[in-house]
C-alpha atoms as a PDB file:
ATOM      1  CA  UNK A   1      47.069  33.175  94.383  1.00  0.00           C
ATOM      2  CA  UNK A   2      48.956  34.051  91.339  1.00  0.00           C
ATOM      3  CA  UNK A   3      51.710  31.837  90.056  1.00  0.00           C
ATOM      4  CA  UNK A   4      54.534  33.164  87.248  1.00  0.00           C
ATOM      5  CA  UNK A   5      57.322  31.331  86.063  1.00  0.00           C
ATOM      6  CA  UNK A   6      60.611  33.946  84.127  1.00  0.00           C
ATOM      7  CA  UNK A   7      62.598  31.864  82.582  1.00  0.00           C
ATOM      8  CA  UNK A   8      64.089  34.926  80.627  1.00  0.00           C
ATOM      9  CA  UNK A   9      65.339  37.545  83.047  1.00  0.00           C
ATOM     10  CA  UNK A  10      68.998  38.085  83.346  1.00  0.00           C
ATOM     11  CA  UNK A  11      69.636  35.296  81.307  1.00  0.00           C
ATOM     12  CA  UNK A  12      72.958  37.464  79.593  1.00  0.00           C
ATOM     13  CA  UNK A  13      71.311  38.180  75.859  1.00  0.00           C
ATOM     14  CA  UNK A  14      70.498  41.866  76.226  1.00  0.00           C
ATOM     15  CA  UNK A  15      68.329  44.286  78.489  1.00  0.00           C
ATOM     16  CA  UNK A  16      65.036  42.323  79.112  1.00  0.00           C
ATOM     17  CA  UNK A  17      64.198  42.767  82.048  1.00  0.00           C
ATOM     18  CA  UNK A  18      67.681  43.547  83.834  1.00  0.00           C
ATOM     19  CA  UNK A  19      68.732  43.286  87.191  1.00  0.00           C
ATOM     20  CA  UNK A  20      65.587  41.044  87.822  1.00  0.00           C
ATOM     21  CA  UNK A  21      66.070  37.229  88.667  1.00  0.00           C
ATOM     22  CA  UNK A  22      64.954  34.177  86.730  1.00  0.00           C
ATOM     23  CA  UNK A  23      62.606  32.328  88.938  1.00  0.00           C
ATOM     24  CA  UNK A  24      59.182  31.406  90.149  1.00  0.00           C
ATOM     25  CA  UNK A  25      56.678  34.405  91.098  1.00  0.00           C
ATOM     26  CA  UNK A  26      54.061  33.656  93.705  1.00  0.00           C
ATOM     27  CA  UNK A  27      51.322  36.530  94.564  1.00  0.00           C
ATOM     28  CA  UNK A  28      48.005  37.571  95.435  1.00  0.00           C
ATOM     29  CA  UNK A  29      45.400  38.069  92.807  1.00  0.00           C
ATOM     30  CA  UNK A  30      44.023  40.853  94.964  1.00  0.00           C
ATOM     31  CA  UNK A  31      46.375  43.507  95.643  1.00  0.00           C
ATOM     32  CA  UNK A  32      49.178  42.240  92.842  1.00  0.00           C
ATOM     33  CA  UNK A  33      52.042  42.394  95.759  1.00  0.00           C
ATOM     34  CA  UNK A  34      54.787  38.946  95.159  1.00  0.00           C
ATOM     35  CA  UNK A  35      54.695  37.311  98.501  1.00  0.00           C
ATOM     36  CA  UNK A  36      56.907  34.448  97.861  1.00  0.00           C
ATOM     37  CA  UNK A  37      59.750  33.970  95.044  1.00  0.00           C
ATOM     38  CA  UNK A  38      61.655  30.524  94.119  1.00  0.00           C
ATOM     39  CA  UNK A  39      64.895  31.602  92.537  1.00  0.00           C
ATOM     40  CA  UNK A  40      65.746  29.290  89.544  1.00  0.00           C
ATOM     41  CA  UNK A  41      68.272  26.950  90.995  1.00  0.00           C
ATOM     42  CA  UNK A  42      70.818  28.137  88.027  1.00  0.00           C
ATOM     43  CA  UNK A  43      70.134  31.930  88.148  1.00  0.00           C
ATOM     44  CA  UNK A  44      73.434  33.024  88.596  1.00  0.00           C
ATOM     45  CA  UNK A  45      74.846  30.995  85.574  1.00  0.00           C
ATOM     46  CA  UNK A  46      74.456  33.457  82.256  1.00  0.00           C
ATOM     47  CA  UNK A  47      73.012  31.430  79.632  1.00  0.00           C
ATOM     48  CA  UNK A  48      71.457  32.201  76.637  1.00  0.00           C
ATOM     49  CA  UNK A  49      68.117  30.272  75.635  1.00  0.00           C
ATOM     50  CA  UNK A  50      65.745  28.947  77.769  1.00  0.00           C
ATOM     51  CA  UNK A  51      66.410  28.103  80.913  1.00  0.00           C
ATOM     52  CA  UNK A  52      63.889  27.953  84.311  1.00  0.00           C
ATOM     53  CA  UNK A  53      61.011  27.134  84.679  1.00  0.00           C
ATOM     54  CA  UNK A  54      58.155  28.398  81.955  1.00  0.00           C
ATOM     55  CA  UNK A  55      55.588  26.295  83.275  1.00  0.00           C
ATOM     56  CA  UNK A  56      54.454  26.125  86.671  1.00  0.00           C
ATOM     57  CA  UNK A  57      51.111  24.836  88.582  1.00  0.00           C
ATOM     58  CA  UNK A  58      50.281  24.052  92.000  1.00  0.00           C
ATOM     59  CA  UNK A  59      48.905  21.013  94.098  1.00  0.00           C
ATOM     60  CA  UNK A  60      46.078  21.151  96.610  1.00  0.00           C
ATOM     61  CA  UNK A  61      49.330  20.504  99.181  1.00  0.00           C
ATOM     62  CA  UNK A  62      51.233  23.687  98.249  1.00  0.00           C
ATOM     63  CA  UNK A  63      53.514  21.865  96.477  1.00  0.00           C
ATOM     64  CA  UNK A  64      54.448  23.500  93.545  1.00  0.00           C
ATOM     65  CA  UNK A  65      55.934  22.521  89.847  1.00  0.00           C
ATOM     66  CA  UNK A  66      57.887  24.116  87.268  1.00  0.00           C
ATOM     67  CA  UNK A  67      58.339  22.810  83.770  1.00  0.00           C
ATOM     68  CA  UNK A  68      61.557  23.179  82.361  1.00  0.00           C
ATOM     69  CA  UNK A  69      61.867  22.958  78.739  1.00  0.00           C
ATOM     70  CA  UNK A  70      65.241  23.260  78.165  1.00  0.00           C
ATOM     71  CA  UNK A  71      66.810  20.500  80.077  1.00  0.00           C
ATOM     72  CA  UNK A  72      63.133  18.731  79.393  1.00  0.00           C
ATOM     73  CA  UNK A  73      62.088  18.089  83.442  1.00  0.00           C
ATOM     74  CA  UNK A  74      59.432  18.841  86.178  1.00  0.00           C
ATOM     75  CA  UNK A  75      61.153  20.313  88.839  1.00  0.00           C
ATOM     76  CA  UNK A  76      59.138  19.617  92.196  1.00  0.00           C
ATOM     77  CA  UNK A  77      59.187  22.522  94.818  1.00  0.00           C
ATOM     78  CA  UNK A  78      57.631  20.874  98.683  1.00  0.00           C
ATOM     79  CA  UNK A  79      56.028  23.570 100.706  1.00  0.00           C
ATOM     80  CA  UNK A  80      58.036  23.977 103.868  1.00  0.00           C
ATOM     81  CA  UNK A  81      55.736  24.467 106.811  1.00  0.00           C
END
């Protein structure tokens, strides 16, 4: 599994990467295809700076963590089974 946080997407200060969502990326290694995406909880707010996550790891429980450096926080994600 791949895991990708974009904390810079449609965050309102130009054309990176428009019309795509700030958010968590989760993937396979294999074939490169997203299979799961956690949508920042403030995506739709336009803010410029750094927002989201642009840290994120995983626990052996599919739990999974994103750093957020701009309000300073780990923001816990529990796998739903």
């Amino acid at each position: 599994m791949l895991y990708s946080a974009d904390s810079e997407s449609s965050t309102g200060g130009g054309i990176p990467n428009a019309g795509w969502v700030r958010g968590i990326r989760i993937g396979s290694v294999v074939d490169g295809l997203v299979t799961s995406f956690i949508p920042d909880p403030d995506w739709h707010v336009t803010v410029r700076g750094t927002t989201g996550a642009e840290g994120v790891a995983a626990d052996a429980f599919g739990n999974i963590y994103g750093a957020e450096v701009g309000p300073r926080m780990l923001r816990k994600y529990v796998r739903v089974r």
